[in-house]
PDB file of N, CA and C in Angstrom:
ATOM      1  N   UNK A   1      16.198 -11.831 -57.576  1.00  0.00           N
ATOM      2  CA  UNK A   1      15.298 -11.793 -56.448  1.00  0.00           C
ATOM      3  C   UNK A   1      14.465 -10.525 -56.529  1.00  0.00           C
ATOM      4  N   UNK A   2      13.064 -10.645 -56.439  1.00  0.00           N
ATOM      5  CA  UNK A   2      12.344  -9.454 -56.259  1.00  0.00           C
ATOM      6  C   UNK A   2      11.727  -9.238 -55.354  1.00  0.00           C
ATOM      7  N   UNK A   3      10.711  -8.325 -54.853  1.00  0.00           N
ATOM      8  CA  UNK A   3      10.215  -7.650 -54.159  1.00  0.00           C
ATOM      9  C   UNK A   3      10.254  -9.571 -52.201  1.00  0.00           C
ATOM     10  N   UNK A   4       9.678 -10.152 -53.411  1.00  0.00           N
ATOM     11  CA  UNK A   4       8.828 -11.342 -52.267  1.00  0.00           C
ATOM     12  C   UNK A   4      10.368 -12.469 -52.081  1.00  0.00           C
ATOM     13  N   UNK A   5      11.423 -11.786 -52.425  1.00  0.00           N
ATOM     14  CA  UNK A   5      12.821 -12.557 -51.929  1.00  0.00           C
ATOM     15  C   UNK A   5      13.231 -11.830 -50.824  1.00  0.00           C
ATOM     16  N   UNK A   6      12.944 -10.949 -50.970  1.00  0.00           N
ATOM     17  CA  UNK A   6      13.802 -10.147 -49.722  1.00  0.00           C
ATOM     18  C   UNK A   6      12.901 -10.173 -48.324  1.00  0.00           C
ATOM     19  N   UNK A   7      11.711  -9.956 -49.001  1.00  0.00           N
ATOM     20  CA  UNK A   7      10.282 -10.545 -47.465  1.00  0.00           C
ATOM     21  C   UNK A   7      10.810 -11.720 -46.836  1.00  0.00           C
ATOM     22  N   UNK A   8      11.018 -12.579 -47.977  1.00  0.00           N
ATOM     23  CA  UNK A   8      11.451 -14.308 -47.294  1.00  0.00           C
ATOM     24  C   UNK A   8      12.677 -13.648 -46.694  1.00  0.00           C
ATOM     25  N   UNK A   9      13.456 -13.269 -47.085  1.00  0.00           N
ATOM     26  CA  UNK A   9      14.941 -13.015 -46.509  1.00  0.00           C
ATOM     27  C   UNK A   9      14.926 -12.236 -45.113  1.00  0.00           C
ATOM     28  N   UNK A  10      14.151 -11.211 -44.968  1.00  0.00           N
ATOM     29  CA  UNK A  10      14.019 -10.767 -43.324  1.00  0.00           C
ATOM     30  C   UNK A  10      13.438 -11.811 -42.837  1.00  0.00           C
ATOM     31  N   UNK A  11      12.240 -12.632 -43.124  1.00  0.00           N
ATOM     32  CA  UNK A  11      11.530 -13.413 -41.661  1.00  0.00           C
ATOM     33  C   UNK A  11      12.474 -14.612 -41.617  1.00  0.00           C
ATOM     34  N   UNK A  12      13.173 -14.598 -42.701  1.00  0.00           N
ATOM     35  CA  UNK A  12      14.541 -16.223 -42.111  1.00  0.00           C
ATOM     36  C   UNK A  12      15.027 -14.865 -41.597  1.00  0.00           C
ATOM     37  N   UNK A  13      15.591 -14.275 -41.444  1.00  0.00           N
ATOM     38  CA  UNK A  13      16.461 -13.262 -40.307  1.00  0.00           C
ATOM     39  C   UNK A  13      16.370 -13.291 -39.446  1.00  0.00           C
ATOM     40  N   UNK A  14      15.178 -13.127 -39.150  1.00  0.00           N
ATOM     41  CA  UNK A  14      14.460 -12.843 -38.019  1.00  0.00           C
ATOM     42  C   UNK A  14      14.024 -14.145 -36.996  1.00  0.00           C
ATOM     43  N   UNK A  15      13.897 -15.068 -37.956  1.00  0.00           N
ATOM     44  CA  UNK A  15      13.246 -16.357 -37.308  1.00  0.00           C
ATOM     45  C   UNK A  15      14.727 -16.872 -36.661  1.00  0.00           C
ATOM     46  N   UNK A  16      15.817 -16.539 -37.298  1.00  0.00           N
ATOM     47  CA  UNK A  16      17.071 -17.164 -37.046  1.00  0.00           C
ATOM     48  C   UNK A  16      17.514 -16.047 -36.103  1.00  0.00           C
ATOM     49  N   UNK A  17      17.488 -15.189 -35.605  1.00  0.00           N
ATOM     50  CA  UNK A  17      17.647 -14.419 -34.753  1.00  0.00           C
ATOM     51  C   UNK A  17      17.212 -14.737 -33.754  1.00  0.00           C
ATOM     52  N   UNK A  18      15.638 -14.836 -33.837  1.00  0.00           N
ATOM     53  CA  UNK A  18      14.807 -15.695 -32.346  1.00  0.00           C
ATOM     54  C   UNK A  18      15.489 -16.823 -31.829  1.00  0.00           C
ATOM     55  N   UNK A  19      15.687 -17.557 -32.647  1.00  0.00           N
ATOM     56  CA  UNK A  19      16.021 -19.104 -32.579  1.00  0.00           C
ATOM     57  C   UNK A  19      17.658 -19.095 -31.371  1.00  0.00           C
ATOM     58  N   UNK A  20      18.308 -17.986 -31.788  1.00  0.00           N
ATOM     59  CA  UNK A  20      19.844 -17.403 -31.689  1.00  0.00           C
ATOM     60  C   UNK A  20      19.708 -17.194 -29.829  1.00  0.00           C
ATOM     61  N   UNK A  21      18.726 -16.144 -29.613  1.00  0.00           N
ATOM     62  CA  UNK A  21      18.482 -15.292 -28.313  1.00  0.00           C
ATOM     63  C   UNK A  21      17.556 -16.772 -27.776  1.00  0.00           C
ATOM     64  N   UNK A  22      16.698 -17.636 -28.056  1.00  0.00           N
ATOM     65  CA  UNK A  22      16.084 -18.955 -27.163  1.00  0.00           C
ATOM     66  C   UNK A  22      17.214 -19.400 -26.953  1.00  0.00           C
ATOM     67  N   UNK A  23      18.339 -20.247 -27.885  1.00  0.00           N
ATOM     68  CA  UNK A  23      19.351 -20.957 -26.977  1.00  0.00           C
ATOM     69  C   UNK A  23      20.058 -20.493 -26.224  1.00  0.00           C
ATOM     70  N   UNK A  24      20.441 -18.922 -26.693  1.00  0.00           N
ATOM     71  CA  UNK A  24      21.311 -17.898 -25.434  1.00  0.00           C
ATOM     72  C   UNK A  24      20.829 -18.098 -24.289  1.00  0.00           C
ATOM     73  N   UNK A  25      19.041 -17.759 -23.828  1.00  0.00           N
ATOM     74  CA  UNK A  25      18.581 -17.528 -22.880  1.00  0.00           C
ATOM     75  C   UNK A  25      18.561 -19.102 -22.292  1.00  0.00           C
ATOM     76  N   UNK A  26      18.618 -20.715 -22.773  1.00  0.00           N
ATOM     77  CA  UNK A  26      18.641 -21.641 -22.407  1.00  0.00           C
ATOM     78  C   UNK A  26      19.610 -22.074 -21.704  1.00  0.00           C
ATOM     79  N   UNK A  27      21.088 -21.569 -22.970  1.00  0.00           N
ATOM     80  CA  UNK A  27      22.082 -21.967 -21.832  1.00  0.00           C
ATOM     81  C   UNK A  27      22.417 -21.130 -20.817  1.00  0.00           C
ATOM     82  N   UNK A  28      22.032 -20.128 -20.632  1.00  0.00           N
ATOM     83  CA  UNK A  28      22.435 -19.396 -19.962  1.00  0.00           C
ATOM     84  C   UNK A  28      21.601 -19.563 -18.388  1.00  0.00           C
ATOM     85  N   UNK A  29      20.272 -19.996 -18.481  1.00  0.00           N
ATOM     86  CA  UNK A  29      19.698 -20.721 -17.422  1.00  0.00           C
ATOM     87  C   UNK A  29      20.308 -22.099 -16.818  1.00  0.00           C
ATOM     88  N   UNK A  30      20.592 -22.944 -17.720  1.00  0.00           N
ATOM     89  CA  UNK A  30      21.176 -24.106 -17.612  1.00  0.00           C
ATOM     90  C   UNK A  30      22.524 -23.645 -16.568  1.00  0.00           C
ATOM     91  N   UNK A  31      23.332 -22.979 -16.927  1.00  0.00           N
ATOM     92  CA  UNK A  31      24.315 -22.244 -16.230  1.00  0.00           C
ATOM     93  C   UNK A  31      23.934 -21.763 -15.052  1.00  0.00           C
ATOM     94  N   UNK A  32      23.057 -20.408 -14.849  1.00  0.00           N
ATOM     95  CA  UNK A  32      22.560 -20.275 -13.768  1.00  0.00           C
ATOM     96  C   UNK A  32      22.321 -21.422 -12.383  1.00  0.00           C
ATOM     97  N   UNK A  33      21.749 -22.269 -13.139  1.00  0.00           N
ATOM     98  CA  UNK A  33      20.985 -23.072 -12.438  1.00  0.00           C
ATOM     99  C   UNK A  33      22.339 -23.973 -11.516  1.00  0.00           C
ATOM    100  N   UNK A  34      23.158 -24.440 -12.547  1.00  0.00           N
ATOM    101  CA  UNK A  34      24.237 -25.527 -12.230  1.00  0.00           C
ATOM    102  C   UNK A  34      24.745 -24.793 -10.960  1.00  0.00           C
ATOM    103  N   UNK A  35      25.359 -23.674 -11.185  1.00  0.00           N
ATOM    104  CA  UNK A  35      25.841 -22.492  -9.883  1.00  0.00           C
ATOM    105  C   UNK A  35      25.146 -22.625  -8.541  1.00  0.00           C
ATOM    106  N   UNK A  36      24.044 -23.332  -8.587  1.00  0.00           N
ATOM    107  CA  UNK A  36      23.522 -23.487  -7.144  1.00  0.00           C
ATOM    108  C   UNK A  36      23.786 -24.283  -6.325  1.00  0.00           C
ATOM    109  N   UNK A  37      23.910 -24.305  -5.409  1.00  0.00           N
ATOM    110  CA  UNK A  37      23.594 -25.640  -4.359  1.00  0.00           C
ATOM    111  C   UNK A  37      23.092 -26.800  -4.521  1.00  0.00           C
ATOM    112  N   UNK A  38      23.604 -27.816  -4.090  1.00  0.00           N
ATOM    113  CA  UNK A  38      22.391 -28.857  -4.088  1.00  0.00           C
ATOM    114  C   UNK A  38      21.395 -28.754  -2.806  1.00  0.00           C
ATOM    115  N   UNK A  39      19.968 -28.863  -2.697  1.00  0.00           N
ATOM    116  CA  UNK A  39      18.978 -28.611  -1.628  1.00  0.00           C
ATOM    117  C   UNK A  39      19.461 -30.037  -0.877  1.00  0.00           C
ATOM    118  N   UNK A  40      19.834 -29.593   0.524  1.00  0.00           N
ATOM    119  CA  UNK A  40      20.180 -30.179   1.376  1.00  0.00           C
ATOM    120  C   UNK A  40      18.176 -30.966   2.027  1.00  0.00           C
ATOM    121  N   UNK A  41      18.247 -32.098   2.302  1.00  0.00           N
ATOM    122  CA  UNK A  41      16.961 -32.737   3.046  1.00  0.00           C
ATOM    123  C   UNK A  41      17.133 -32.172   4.159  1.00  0.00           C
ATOM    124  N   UNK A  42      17.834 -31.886   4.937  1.00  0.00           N
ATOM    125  CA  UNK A  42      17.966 -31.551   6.691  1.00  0.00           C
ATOM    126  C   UNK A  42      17.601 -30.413   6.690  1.00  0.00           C
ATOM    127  N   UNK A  43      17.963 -29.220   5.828  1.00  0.00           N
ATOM    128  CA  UNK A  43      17.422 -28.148   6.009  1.00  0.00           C
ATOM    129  C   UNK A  43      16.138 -27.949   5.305  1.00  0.00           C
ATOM    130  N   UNK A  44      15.471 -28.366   4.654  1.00  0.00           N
ATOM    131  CA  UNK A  44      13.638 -28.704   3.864  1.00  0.00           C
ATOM    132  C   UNK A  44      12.936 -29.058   4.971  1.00  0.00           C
ATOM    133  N   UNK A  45      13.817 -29.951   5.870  1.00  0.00           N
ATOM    134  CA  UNK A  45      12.770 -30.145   6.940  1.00  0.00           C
ATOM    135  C   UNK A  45      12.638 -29.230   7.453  1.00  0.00           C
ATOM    136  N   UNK A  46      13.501 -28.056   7.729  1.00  0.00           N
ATOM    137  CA  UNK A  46      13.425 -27.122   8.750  1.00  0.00           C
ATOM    138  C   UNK A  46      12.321 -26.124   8.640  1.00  0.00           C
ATOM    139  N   UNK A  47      11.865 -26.213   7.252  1.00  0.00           N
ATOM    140  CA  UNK A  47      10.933 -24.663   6.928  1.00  0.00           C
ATOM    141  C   UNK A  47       9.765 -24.749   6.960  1.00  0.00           C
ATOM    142  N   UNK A  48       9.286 -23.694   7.868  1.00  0.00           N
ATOM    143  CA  UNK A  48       7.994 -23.525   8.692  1.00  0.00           C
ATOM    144  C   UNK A  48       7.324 -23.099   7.393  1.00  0.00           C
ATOM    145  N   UNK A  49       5.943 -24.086   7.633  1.00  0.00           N
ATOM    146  CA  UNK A  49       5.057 -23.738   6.658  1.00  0.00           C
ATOM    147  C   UNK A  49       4.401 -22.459   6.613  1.00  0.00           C
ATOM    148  N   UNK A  50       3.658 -22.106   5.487  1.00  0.00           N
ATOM    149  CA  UNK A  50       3.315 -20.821   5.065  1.00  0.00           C
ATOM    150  C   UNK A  50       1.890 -20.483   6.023  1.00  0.00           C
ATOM    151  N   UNK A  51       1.036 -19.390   6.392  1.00  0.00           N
ATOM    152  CA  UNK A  51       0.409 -19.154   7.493  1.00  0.00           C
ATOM    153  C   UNK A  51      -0.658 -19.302   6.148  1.00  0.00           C
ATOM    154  N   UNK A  52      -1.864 -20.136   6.645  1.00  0.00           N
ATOM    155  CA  UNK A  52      -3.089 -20.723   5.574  1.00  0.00           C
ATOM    156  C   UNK A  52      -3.803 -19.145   5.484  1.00  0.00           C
ATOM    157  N   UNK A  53      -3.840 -18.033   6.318  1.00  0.00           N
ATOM    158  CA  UNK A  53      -4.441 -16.572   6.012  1.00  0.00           C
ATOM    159  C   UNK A  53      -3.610 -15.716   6.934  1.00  0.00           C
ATOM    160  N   UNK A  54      -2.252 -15.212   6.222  1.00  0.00           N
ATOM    161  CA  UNK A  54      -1.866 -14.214   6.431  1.00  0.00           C
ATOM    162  C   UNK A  54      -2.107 -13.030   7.177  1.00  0.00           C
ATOM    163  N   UNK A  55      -3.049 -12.715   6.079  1.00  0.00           N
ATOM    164  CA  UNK A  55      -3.567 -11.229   6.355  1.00  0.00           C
ATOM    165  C   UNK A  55      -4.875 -11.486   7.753  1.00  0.00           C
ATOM    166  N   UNK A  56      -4.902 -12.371   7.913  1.00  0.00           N
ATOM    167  CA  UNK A  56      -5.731 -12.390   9.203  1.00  0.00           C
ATOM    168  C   UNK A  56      -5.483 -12.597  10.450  1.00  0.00           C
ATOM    169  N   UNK A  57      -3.958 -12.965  10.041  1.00  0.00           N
ATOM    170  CA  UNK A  57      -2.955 -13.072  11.204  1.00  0.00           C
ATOM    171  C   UNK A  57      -2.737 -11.786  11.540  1.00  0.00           C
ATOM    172  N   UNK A  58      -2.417 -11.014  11.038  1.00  0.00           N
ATOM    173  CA  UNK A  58      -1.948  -9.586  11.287  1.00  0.00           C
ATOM    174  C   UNK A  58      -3.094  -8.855  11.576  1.00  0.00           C
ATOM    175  N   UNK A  59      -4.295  -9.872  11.748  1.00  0.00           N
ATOM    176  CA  UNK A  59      -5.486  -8.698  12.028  1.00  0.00           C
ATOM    177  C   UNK A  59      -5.849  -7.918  10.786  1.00  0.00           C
ATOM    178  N   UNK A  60      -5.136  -8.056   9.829  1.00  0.00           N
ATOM    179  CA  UNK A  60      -5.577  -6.879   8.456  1.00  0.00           C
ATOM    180  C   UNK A  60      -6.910  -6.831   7.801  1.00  0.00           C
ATOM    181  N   UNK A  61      -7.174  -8.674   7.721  1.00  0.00           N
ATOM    182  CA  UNK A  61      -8.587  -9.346   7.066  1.00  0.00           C
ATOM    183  C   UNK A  61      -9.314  -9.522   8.356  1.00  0.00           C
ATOM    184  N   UNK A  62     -10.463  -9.944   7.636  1.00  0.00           N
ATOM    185  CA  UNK A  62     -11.666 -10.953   8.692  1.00  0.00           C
ATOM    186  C   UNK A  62     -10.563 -12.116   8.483  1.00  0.00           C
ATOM    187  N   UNK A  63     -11.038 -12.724   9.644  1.00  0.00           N
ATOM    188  CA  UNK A  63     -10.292 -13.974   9.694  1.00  0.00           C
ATOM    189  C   UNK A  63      -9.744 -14.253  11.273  1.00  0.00           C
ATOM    190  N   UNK A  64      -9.185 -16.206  11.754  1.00  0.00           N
ATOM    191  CA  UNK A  64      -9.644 -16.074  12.741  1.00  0.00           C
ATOM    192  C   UNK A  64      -8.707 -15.463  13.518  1.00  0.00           C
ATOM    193  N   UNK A  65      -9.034 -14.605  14.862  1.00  0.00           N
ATOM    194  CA  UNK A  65      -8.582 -13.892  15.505  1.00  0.00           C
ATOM    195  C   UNK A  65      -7.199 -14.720  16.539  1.00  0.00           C
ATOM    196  N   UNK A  66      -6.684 -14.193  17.410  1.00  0.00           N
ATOM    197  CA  UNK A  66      -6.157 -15.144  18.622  1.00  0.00           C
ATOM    198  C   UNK A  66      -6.648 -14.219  19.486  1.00  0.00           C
ATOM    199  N   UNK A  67      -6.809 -13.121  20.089  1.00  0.00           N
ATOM    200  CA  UNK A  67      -6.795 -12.464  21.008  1.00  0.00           C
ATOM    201  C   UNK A  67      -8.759 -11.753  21.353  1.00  0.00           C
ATOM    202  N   UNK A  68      -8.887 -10.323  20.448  1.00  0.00           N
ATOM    203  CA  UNK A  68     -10.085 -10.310  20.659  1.00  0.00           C
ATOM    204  C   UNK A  68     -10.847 -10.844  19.082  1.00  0.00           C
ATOM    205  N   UNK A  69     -11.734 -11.873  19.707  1.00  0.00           N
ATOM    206  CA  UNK A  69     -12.610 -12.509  18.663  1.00  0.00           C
ATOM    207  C   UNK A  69     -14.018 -11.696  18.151  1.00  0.00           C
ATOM    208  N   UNK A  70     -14.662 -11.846  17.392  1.00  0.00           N
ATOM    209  CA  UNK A  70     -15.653 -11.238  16.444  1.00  0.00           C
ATOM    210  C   UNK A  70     -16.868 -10.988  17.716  1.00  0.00           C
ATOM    211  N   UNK A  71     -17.394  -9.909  18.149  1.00  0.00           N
ATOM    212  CA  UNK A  71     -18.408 -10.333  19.300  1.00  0.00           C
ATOM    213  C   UNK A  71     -18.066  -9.359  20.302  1.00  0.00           C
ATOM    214  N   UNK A  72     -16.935  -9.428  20.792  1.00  0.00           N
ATOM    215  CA  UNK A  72     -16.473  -9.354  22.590  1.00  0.00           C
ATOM    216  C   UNK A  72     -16.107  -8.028  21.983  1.00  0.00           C
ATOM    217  N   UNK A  73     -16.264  -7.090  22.887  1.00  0.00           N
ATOM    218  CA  UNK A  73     -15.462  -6.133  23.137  1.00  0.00           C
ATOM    219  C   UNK A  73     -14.725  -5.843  24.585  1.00  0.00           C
ATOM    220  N   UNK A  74     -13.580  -5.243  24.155  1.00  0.00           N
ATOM    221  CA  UNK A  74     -12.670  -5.048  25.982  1.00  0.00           C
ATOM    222  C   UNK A  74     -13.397  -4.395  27.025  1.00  0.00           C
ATOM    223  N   UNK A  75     -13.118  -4.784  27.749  1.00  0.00           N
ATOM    224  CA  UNK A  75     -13.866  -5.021  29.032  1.00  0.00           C
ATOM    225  C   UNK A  75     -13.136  -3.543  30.388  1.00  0.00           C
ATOM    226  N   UNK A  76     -13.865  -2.700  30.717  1.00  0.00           N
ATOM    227  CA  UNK A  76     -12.675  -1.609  31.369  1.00  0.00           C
ATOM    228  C   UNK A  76     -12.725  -1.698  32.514  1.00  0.00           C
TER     229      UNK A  76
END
């Protein structure tokens, strides 16, 4: 074997190394995963949907108001 045997010989190393750490990290999700719960339907119904603009809820953004709206100012 010369110089271009041993090149081939690290990237099969290496390729077989990758190959080694993908199924680790596969089963090891697969595992993860099994460990959970099954998602109950009764409680999916329960969860309040996500607010369509956040940050405008909190007043942070433009966006629509509940209290004082774009215009009005308080009144003394």
């Amino acid at each position: 074997m010369g110089v271009g045997g041993t090149a081939i010989q690290r990237i099969r190393y290496g390729l077989t190394g990758l190959a080694f750490v993908f199924i680790m990290v596969l089963i090891g999700t697969a595992i993860d995963r099994s460990a959970e719960p099954p998602a109950n339907n009764a409680a999916a119904a329960n969860v309040v949907e996500a607010p369509s603009d956040p940050l405008g809820e909190l007043g942070v953004a433009p966006g629509p108001g509940t209290e004082n709206e774009a215009g009005t100012a308080p009144r003394r």
